[in-house]
Protein backbone atom coordinates (compact mmCIF):
# COMPACT_ATOMS: atom_id res chain seq x y z
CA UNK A 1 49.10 -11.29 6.15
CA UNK A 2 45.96 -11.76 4.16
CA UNK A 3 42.49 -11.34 5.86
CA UNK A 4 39.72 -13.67 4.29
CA UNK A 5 36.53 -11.01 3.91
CA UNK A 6 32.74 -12.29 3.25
CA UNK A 7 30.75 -10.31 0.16
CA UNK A 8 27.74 -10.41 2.42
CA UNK A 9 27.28 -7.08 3.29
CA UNK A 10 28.23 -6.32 -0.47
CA UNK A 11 25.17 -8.44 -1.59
CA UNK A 12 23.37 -6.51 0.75
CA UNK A 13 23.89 -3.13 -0.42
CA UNK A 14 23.17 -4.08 -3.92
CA UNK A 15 20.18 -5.83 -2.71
CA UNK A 16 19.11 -3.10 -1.53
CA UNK A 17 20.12 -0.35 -3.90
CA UNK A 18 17.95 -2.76 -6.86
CA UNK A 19 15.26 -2.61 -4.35
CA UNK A 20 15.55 1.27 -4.15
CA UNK A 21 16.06 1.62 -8.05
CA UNK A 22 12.78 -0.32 -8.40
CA UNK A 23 10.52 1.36 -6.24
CA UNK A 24 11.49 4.78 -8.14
CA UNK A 25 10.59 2.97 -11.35
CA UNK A 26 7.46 1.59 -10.72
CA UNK A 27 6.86 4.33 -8.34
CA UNK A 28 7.53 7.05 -11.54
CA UNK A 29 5.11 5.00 -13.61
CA UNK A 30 2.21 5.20 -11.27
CA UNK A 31 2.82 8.88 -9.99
CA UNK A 32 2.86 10.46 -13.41
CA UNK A 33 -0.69 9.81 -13.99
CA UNK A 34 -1.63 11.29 -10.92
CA UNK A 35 0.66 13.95 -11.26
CA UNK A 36 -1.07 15.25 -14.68
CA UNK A 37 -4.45 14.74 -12.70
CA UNK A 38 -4.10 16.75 -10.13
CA UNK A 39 -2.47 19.50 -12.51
CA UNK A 40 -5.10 19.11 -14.98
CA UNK A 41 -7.92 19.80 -11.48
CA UNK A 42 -6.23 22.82 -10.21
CA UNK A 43 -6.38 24.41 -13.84
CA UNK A 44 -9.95 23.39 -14.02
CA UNK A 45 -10.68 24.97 -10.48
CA UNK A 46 -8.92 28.20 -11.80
CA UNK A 47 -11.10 28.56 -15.07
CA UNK A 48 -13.94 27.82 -12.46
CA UNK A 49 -12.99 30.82 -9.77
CA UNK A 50 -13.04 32.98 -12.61
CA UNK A 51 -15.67 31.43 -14.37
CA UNK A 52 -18.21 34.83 -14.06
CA UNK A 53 -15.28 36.62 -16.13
CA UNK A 54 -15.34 34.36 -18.75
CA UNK A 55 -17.26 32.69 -21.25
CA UNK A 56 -18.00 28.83 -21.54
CA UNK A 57 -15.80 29.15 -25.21
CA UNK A 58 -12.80 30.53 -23.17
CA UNK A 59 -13.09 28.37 -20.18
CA UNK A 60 -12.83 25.49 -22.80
CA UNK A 61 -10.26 26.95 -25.05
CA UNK A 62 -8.14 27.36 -21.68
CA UNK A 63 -9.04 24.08 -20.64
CA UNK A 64 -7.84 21.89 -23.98
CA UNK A 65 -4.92 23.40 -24.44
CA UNK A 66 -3.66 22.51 -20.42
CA UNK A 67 -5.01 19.00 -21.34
CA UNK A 68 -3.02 19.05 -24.81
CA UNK A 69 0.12 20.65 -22.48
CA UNK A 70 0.03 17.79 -20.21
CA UNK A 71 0.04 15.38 -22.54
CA UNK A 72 -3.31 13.55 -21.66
CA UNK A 73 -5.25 11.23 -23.42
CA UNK A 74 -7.76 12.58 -26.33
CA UNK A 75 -11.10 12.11 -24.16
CA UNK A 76 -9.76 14.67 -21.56
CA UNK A 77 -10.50 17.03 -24.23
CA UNK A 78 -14.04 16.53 -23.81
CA UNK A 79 -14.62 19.10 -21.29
CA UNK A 80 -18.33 19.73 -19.90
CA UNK A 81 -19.38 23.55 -18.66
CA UNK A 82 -22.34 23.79 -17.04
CA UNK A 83 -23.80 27.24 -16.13
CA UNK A 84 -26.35 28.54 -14.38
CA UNK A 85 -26.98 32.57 -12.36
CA UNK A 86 -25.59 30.72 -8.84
CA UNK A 87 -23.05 28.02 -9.92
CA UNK A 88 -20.66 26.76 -12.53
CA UNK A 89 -19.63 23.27 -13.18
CA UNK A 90 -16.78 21.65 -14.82
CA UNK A 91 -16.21 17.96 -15.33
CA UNK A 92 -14.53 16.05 -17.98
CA UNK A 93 -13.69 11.97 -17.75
CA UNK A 94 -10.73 9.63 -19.06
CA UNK A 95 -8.41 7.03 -18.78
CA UNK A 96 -4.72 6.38 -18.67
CA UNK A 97 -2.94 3.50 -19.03
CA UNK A 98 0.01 1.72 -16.99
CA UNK A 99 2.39 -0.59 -17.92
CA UNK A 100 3.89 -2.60 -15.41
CA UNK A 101 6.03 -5.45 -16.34
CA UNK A 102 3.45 -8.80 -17.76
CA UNK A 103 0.54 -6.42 -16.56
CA UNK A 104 -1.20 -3.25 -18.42
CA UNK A 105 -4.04 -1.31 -16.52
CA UNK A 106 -6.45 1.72 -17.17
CA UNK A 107 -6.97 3.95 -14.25
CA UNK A 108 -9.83 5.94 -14.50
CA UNK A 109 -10.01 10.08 -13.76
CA UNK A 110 -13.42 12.01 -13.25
CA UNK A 111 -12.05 15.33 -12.36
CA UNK A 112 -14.90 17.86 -10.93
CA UNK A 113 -14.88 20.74 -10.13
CA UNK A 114 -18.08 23.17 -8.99
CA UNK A 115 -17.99 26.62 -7.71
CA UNK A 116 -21.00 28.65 -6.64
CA UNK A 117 -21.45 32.55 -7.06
């Protein structure tokens, strides 16, 4: 005896599993950015805990090549020290760009990071 079976809960699933595949995608695209941000910041508030150890030269040195590691865009490399006896500073500023599908846009980063003595 043959049973007659519907495909609807098979149209379902894959529903579903495109759903799931595209929220990874687009969810990928966006987080990387973000990820490398946030990376990039805690190196910057590392140089800046040990900032009275080191020199501004070193601090940047360190700095470029974690931007250069991370794969960031060429302004990142434009890293600002600012000293003085009580406090160090550390800010650099760029963009990164995201491709969605019909739709490009630049999100912009300011990390800062400031640490007193």
């Amino acid at each position: 005896m043959v049973t007659s079976r519907r495909a609807a809960s098979t149209l379902g699933c894959l529903f579903s599993l495109l759903v799931v595949v595209a929220v990874i995608y687009f969810g990928m695209n966006i987080g990387a950015p973000y990820f490398r941000y946030y990376r990039f910041r805690d190196a910057m508030q590392q140089e800046a805990r040990f900032a009275d150890r080191k020199t501004d030269a070193q601090i940047l040195m360190t700095l470029r090549l974690k931007a250069d590691s991370l794969a960031l865009p060429a302004r990142a490399h434009m890293i600002n020290v600012q000293r003085s006896p009580s406090r160090v500073v550390i800010w650099t500023e760029y963009a990164e760009t995201i491709d969605f599908p019909f739709v490009t846009r630049d999100i912009a980063f300011r990390p800062v990071v400031e640490r007193a003595f």
